[in-house]
PDB file of N, CA and C in Angstrom:
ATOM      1  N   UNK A   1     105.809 103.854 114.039  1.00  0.00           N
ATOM      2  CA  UNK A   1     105.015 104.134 115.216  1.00  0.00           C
ATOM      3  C   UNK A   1     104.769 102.845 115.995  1.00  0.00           C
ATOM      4  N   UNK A   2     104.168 103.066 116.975  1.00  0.00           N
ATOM      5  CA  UNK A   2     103.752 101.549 117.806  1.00  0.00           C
ATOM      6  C   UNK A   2     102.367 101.454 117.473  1.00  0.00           C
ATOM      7  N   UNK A   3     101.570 101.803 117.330  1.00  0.00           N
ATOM      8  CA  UNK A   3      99.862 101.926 116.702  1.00  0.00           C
ATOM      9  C   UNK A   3     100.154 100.777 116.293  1.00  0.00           C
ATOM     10  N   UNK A   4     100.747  99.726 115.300  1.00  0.00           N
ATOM     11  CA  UNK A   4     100.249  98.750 115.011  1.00  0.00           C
ATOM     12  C   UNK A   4      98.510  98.590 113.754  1.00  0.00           C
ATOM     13  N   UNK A   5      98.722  97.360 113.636  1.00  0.00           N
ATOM     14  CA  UNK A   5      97.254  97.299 112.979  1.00  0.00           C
ATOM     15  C   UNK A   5      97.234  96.811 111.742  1.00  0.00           C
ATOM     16  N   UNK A   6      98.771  95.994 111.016  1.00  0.00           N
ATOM     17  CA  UNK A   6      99.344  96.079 109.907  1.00  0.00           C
ATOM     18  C   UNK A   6      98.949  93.809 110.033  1.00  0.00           C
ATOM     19  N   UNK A   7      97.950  93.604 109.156  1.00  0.00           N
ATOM     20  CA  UNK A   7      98.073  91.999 109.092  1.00  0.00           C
ATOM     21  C   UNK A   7      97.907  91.970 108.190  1.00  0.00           C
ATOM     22  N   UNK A   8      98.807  90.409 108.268  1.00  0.00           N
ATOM     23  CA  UNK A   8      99.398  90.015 106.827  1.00  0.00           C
ATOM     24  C   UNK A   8      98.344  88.633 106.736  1.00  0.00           C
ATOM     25  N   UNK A   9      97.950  87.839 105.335  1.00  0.00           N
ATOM     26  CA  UNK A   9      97.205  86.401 105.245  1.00  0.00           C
ATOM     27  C   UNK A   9      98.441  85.763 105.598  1.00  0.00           C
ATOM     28  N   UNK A  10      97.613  84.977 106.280  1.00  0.00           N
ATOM     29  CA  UNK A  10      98.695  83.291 106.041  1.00  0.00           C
ATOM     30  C   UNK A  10      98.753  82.733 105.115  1.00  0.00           C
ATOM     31  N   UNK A  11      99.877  82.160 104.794  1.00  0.00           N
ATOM     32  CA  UNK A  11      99.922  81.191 103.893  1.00  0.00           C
ATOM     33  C   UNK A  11      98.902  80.401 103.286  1.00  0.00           C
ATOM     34  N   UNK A  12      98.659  79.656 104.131  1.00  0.00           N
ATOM     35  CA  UNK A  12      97.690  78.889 103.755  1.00  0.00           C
ATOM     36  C   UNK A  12      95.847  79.454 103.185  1.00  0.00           C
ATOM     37  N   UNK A  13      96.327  80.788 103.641  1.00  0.00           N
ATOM     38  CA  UNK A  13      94.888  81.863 103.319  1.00  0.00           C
ATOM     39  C   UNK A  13      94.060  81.609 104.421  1.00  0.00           C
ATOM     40  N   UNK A  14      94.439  81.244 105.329  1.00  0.00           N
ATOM     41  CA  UNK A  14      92.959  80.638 106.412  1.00  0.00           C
ATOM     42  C   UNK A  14      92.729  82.044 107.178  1.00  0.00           C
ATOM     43  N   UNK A  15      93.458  82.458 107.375  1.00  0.00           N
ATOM     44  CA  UNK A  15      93.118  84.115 108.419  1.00  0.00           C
ATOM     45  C   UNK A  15      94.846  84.780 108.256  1.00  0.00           C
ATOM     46  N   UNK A  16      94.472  86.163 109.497  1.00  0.00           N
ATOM     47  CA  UNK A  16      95.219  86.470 109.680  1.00  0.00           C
ATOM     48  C   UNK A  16      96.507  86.507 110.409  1.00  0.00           C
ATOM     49  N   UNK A  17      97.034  87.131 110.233  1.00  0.00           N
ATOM     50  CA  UNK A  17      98.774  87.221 111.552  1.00  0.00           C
ATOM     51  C   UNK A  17      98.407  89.069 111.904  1.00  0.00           C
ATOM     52  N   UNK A  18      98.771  89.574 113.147  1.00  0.00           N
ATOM     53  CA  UNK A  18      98.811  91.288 113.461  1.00  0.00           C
ATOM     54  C   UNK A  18     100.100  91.151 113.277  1.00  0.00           C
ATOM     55  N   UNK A  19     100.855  91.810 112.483  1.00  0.00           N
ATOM     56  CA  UNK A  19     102.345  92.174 112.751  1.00  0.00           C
ATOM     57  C   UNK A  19     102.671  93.080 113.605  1.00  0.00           C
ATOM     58  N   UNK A  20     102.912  92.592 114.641  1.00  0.00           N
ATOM     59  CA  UNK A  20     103.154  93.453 115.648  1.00  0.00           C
ATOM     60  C   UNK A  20     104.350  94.608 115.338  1.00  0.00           C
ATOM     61  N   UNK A  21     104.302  96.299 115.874  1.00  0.00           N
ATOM     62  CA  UNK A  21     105.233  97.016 115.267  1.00  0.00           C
ATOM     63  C   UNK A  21     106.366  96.881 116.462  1.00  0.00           C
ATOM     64  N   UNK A  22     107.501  96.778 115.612  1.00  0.00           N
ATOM     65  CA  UNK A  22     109.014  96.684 116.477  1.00  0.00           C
ATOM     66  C   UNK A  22     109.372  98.033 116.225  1.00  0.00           C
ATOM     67  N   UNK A  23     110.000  98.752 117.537  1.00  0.00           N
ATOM     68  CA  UNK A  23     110.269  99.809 117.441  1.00  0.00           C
ATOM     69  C   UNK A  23     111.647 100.197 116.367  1.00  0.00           C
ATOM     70  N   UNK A  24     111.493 100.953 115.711  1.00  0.00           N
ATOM     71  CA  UNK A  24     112.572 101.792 114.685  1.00  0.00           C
ATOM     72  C   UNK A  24     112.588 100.637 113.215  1.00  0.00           C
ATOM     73  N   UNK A  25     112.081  99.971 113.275  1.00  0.00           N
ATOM     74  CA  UNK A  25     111.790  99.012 111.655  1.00  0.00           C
ATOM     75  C   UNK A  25     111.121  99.338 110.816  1.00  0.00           C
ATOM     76  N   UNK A  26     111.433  99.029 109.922  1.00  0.00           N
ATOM     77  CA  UNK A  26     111.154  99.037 108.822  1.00  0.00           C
ATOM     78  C   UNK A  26     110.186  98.005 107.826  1.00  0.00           C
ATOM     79  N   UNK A  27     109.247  98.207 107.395  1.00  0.00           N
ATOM     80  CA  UNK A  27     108.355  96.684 106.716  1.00  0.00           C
ATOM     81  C   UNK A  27     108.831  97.048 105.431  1.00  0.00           C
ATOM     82  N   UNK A  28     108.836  95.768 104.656  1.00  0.00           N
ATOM     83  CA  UNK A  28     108.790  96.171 102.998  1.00  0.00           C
ATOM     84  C   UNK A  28     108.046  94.827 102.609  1.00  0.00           C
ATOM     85  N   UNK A  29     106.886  95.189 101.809  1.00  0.00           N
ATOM     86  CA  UNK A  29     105.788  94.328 101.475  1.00  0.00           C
ATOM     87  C   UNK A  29     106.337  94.173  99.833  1.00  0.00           C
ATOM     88  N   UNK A  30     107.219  93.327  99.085  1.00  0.00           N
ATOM     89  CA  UNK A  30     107.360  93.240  98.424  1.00  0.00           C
ATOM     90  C   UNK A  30     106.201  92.542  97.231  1.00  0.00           C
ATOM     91  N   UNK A  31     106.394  93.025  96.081  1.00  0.00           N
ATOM     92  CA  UNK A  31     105.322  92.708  95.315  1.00  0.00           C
ATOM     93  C   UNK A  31     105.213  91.592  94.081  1.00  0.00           C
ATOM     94  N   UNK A  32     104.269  91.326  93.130  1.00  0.00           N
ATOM     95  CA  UNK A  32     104.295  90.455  92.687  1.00  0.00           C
ATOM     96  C   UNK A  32     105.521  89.851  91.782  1.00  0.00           C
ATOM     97  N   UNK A  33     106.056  91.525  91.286  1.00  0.00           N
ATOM     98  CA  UNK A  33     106.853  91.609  90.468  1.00  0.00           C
ATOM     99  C   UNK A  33     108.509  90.455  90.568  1.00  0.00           C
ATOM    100  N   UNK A  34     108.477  90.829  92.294  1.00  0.00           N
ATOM    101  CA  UNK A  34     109.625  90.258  92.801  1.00  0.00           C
ATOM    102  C   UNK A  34     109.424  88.683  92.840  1.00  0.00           C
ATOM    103  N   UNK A  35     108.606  88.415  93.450  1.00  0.00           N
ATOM    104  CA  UNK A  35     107.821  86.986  93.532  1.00  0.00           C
ATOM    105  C   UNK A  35     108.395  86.182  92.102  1.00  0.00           C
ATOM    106  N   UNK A  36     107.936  87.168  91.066  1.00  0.00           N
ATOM    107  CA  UNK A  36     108.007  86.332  89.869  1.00  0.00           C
ATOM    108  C   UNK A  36     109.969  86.026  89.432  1.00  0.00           C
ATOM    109  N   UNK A  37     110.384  87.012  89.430  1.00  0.00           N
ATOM    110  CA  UNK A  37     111.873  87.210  89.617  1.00  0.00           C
ATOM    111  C   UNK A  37     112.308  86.537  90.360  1.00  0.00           C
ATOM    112  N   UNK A  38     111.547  86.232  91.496  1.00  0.00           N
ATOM    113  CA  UNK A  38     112.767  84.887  92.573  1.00  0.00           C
ATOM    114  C   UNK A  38     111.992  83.611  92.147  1.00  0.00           C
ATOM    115  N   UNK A  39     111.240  83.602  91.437  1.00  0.00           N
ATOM    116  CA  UNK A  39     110.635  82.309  91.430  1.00  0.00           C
ATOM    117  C   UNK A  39     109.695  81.703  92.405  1.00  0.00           C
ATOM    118  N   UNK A  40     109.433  82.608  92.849  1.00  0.00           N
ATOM    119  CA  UNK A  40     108.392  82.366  94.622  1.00  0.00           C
ATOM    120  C   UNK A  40     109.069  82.414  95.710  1.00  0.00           C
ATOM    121  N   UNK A  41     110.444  82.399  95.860  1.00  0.00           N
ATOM    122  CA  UNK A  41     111.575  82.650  96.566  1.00  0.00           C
ATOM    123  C   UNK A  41     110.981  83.440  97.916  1.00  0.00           C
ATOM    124  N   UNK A  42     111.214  84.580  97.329  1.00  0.00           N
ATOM    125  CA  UNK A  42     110.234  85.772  97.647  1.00  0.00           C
ATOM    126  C   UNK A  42     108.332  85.980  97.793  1.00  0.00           C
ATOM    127  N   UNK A  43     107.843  85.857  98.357  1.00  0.00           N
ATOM    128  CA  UNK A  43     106.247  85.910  98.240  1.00  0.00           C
ATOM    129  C   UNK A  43     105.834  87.642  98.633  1.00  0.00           C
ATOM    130  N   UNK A  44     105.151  87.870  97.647  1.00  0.00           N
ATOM    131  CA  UNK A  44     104.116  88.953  97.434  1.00  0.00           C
ATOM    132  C   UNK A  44     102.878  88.461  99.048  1.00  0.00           C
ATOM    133  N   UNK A  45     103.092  89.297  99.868  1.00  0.00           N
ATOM    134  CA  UNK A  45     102.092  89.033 100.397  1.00  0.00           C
ATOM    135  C   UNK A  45     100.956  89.951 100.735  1.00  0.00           C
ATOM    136  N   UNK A  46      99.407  89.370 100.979  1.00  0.00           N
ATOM    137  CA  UNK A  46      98.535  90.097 101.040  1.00  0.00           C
ATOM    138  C   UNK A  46      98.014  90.405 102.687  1.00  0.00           C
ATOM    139  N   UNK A  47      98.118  92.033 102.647  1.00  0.00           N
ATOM    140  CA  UNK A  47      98.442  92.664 103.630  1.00  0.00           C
ATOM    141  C   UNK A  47      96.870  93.334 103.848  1.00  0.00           C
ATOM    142  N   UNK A  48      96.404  94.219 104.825  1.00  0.00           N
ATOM    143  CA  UNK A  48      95.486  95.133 105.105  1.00  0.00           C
ATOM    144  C   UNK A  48      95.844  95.726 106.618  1.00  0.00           C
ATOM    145  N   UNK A  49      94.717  96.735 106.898  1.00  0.00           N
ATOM    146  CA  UNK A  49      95.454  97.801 107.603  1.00  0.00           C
ATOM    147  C   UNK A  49      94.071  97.484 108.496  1.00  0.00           C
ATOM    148  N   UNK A  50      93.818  97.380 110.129  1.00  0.00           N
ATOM    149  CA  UNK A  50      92.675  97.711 110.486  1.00  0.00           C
ATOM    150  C   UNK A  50      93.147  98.925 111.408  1.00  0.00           C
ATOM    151  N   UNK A  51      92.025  99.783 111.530  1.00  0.00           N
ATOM    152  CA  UNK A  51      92.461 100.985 112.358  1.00  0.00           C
ATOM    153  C   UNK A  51      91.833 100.398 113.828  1.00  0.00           C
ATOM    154  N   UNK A  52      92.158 101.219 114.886  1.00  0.00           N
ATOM    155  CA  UNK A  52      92.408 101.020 116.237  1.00  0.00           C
ATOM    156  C   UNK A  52      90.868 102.294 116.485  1.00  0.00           C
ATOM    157  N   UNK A  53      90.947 103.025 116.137  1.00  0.00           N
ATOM    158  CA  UNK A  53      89.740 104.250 116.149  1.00  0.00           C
ATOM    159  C   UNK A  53      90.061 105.043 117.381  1.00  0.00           C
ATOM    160  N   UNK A  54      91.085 104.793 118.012  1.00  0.00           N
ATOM    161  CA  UNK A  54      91.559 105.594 118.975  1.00  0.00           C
ATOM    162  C   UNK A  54      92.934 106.371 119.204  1.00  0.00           C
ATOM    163  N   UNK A  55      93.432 105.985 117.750  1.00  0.00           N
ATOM    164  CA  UNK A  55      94.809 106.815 117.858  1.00  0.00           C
ATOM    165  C   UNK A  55      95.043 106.696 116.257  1.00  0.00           C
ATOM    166  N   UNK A  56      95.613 107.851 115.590  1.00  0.00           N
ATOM    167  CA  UNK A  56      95.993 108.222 114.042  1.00  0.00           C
ATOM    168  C   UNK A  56      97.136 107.106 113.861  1.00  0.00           C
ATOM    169  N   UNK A  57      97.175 106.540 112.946  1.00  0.00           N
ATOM    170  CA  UNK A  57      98.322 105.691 112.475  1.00  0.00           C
ATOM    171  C   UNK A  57      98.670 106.025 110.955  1.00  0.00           C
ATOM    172  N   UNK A  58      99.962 106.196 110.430  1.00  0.00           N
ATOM    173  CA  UNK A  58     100.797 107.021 109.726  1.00  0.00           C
ATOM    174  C   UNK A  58     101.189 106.050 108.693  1.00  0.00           C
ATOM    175  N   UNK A  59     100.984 105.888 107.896  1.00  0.00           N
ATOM    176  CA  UNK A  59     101.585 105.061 106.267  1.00  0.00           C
ATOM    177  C   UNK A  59     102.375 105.609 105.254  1.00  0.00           C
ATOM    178  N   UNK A  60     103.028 105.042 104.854  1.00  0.00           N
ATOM    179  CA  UNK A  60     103.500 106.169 103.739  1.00  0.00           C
ATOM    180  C   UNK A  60     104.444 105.171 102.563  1.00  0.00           C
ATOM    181  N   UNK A  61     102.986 104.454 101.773  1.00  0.00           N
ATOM    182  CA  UNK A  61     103.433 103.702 100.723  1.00  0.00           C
ATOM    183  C   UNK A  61     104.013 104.494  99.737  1.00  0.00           C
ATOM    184  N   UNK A  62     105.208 103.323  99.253  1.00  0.00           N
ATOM    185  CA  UNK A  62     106.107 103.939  97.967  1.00  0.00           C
ATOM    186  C   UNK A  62     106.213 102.686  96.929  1.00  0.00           C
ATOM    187  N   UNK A  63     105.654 103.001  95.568  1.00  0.00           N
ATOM    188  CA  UNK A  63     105.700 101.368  94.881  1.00  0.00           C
ATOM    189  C   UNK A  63     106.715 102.145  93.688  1.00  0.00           C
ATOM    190  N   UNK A  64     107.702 101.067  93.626  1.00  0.00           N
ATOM    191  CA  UNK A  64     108.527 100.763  92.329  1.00  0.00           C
ATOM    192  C   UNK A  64     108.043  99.770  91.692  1.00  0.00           C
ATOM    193  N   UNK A  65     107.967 100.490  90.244  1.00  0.00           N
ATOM    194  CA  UNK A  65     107.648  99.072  89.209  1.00  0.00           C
ATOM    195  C   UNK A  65     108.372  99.184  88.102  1.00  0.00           C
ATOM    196  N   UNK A  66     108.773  98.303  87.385  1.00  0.00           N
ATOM    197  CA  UNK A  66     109.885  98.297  85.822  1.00  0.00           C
ATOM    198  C   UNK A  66     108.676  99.020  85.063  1.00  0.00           C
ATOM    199  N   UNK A  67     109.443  98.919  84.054  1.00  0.00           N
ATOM    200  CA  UNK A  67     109.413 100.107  83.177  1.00  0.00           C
ATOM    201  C   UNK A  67     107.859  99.003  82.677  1.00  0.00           C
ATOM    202  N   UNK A  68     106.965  99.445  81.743  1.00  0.00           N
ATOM    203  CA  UNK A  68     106.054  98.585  81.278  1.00  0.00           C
ATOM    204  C   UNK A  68     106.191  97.497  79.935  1.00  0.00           C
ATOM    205  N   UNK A  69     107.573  98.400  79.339  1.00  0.00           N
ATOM    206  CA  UNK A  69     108.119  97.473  78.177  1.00  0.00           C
ATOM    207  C   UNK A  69     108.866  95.816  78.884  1.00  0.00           C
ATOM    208  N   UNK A  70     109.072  95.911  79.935  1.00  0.00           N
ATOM    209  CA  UNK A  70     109.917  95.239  80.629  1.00  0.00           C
ATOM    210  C   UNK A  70     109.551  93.744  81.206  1.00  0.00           C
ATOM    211  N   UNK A  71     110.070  92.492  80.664  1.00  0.00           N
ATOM    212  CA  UNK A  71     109.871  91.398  81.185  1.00  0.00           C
ATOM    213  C   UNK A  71     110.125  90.468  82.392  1.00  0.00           C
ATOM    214  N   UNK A  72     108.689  90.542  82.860  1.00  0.00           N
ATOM    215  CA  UNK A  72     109.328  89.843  83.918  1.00  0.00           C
ATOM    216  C   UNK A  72     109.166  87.968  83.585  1.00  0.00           C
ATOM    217  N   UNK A  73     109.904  87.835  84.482  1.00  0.00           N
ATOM    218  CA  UNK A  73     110.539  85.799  84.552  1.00  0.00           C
ATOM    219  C   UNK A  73     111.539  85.811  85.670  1.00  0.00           C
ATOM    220  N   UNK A  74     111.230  84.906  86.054  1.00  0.00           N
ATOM    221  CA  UNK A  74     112.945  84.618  87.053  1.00  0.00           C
ATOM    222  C   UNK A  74     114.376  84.694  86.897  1.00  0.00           C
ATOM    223  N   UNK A  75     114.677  85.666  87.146  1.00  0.00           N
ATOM    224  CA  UNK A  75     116.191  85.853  87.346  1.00  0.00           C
ATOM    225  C   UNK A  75     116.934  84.531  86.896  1.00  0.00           C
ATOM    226  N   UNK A  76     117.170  84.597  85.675  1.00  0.00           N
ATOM    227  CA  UNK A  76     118.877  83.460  85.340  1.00  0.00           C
ATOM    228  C   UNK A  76     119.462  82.668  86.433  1.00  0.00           C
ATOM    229  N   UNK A  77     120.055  83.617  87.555  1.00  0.00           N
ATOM    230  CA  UNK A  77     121.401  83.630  88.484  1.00  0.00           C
ATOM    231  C   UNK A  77     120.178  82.373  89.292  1.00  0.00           C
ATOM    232  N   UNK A  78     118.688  82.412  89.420  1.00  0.00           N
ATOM    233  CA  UNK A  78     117.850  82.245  89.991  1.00  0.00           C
ATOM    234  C   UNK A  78     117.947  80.606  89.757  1.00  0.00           C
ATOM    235  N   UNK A  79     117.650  80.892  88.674  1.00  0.00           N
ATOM    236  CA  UNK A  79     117.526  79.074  88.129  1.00  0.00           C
ATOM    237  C   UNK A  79     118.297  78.449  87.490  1.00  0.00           C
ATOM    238  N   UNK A  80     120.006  78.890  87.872  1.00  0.00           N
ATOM    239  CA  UNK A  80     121.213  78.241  87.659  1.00  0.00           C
ATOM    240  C   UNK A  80     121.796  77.024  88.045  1.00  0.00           C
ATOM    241  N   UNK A  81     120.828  76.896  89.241  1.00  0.00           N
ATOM    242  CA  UNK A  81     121.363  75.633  89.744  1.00  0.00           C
ATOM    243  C   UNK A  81     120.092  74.491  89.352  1.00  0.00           C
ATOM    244  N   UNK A  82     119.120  74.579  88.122  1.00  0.00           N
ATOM    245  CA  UNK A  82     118.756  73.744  87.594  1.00  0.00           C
ATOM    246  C   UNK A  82     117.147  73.663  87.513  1.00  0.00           C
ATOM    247  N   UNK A  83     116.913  74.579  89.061  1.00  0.00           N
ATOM    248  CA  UNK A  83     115.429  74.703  89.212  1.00  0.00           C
ATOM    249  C   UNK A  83     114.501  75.347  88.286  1.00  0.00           C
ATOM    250  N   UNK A  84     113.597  74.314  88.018  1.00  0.00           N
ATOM    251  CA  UNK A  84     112.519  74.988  87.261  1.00  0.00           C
ATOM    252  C   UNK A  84     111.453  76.065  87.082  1.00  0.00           C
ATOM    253  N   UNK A  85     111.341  76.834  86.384  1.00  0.00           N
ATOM    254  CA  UNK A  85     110.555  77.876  86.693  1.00  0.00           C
ATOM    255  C   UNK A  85     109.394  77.705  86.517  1.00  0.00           C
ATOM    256  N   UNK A  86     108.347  78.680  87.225  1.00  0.00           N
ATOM    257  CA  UNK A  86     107.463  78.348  88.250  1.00  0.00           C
ATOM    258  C   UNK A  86     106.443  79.461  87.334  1.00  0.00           C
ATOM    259  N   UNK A  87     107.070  80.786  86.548  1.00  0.00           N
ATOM    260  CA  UNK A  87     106.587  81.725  86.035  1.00  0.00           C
ATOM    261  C   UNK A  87     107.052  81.811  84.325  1.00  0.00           C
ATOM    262  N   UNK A  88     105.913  81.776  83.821  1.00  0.00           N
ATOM    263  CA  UNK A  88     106.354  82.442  82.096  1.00  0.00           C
ATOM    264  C   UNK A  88     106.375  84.197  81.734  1.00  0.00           C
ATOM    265  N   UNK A  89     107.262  84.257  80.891  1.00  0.00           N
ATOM    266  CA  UNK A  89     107.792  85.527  81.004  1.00  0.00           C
ATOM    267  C   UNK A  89     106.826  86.301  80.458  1.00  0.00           C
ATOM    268  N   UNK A  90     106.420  87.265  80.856  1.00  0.00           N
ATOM    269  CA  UNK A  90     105.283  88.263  80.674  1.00  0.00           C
ATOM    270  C   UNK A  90     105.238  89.241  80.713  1.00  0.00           C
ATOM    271  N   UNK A  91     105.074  90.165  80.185  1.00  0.00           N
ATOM    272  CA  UNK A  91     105.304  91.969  79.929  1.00  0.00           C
ATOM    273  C   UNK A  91     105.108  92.456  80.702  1.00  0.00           C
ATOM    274  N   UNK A  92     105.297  93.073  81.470  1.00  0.00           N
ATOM    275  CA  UNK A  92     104.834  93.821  83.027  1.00  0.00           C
ATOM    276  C   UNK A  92     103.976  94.793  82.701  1.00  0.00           C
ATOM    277  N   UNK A  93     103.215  95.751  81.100  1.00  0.00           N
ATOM    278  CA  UNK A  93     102.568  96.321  80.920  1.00  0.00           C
ATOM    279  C   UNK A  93     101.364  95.363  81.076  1.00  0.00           C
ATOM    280  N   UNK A  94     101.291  93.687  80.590  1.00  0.00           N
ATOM    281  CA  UNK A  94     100.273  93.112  80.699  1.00  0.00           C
ATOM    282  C   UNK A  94      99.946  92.559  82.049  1.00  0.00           C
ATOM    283  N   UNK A  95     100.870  92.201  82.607  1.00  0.00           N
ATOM    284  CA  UNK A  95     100.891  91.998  84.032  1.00  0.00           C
ATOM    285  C   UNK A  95      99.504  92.975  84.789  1.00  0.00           C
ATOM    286  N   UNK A  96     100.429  94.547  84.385  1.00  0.00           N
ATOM    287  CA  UNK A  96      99.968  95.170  85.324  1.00  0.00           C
ATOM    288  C   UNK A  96      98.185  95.643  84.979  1.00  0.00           C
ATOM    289  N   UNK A  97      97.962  95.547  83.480  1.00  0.00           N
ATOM    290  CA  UNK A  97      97.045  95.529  83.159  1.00  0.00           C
ATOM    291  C   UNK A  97      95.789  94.451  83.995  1.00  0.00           C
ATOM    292  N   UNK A  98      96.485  93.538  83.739  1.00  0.00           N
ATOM    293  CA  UNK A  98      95.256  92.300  84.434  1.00  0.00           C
ATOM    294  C   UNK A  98      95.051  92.395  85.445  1.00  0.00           C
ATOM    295  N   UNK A  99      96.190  92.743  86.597  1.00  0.00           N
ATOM    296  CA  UNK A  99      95.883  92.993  87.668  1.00  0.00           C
ATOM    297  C   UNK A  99      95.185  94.158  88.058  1.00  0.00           C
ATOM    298  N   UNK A 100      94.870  95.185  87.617  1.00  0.00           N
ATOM    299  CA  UNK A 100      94.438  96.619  87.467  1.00  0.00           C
ATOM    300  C   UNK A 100      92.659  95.964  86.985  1.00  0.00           C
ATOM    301  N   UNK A 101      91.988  95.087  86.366  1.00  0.00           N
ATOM    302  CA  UNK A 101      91.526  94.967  85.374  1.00  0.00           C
ATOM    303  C   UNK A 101      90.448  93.969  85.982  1.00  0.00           C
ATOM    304  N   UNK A 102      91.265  92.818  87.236  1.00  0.00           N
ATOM    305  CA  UNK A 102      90.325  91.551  87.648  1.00  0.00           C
ATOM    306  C   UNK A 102      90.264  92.356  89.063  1.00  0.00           C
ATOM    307  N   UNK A 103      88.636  91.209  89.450  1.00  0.00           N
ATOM    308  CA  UNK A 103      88.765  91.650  90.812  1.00  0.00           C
ATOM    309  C   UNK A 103      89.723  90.832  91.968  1.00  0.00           C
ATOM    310  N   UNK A 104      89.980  91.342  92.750  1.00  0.00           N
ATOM    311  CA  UNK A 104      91.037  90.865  93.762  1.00  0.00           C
ATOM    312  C   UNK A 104      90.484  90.016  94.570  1.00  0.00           C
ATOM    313  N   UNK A 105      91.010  88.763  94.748  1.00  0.00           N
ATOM    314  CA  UNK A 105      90.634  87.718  95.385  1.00  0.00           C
ATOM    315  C   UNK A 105      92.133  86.896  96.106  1.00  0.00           C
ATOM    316  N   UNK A 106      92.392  88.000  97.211  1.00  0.00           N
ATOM    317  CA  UNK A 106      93.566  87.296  97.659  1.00  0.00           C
ATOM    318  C   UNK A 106      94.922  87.331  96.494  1.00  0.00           C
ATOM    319  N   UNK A 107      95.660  85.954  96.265  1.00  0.00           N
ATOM    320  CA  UNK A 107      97.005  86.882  95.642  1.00  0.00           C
ATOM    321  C   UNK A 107      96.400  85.957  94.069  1.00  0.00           C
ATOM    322  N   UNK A 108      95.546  85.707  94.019  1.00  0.00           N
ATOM    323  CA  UNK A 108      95.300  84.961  92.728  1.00  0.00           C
ATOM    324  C   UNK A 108      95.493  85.885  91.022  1.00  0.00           C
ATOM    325  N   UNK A 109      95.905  86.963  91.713  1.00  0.00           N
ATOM    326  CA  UNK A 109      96.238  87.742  89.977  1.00  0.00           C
ATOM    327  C   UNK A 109      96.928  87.378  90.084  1.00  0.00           C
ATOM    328  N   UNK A 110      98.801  87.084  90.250  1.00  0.00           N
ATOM    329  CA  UNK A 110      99.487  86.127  89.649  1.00  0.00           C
ATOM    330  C   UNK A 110      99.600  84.727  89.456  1.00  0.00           C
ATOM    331  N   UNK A 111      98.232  84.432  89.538  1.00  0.00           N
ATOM    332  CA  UNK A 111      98.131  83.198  88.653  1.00  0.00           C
ATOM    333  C   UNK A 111      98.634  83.290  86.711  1.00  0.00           C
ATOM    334  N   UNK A 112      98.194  84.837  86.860  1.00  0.00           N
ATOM    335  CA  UNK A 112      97.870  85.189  85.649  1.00  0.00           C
ATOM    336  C   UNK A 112      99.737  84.663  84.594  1.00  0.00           C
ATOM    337  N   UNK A 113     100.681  84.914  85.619  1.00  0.00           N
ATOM    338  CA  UNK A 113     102.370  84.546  85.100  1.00  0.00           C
ATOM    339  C   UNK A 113     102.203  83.199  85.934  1.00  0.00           C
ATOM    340  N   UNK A 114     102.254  82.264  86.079  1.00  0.00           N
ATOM    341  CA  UNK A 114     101.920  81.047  86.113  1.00  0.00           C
ATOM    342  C   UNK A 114     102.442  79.806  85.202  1.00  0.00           C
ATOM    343  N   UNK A 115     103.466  79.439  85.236  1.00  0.00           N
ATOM    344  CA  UNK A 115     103.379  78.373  83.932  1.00  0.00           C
ATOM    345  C   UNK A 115     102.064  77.109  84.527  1.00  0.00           C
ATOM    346  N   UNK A 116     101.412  76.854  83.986  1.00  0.00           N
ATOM    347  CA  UNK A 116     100.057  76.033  84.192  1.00  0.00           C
ATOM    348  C   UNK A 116     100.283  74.417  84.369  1.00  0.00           C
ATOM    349  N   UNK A 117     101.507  74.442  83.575  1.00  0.00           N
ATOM    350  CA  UNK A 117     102.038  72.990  83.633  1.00  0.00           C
ATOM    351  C   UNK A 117     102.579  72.179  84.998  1.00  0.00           C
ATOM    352  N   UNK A 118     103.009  72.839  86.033  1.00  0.00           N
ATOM    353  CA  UNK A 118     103.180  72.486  86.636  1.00  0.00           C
ATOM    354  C   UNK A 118     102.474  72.226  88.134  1.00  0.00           C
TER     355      UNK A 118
END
């Protein structure tokens, strides 16, 4: 739709961006899961919706997640060329637990896969 109303944090966490809607596109707000798999490559970003109060605007989230037996870490192919990883490998049942579990403060639940050392 053109309604709009879709902002994303900045980087730096200081405020927001409006993502303005481009006609016939598509958004995909990829999630932590991926983040951890590219090594930060990819960023999970934190999104919210403000409404306009003058016209209906239409959503229609769809989340894929691995299975809960399933580990996530960065992709091999990822850190072939030597780079260090950024995430320790972590069960995505516990993952998803903690995140389900703390309160939300911006993207700080994956601190929780974090190697600390660095």
């Amino acid at each position: 739709d053109d309604i709009g109303g879709l902002h994303v944090r900045k980087d730096n966490g200081t405020g927001w961006i409006h993502a303005a809607p481009i006609s016939g596109s598509l958004i995909i707000n990829i999630g932590d899961a991926l983040q951890i798999m590219s090594n930060g490559r990819n960023k999970s970003i934190e999104h919210c919706v403000i409404a306009n109060g003058s016209q209906n605007r239409i959503s229609v989230p769809l989340f894929v997640n691995p299975k809960p037996e399933a580990i996530l870490c960065p992709f091999p192919e990822v850190l072939a060329n030597g780079e260090k990883p950024l995430y320790k490998p972590v069960l995505y049942a516990d993952y998803s637990r903690h995140f389900y579990t703390k309160a939300h403060d911006g993207k700080k639940t994956i601190d929780f896969a974090k190697i600390s050392d660095i």
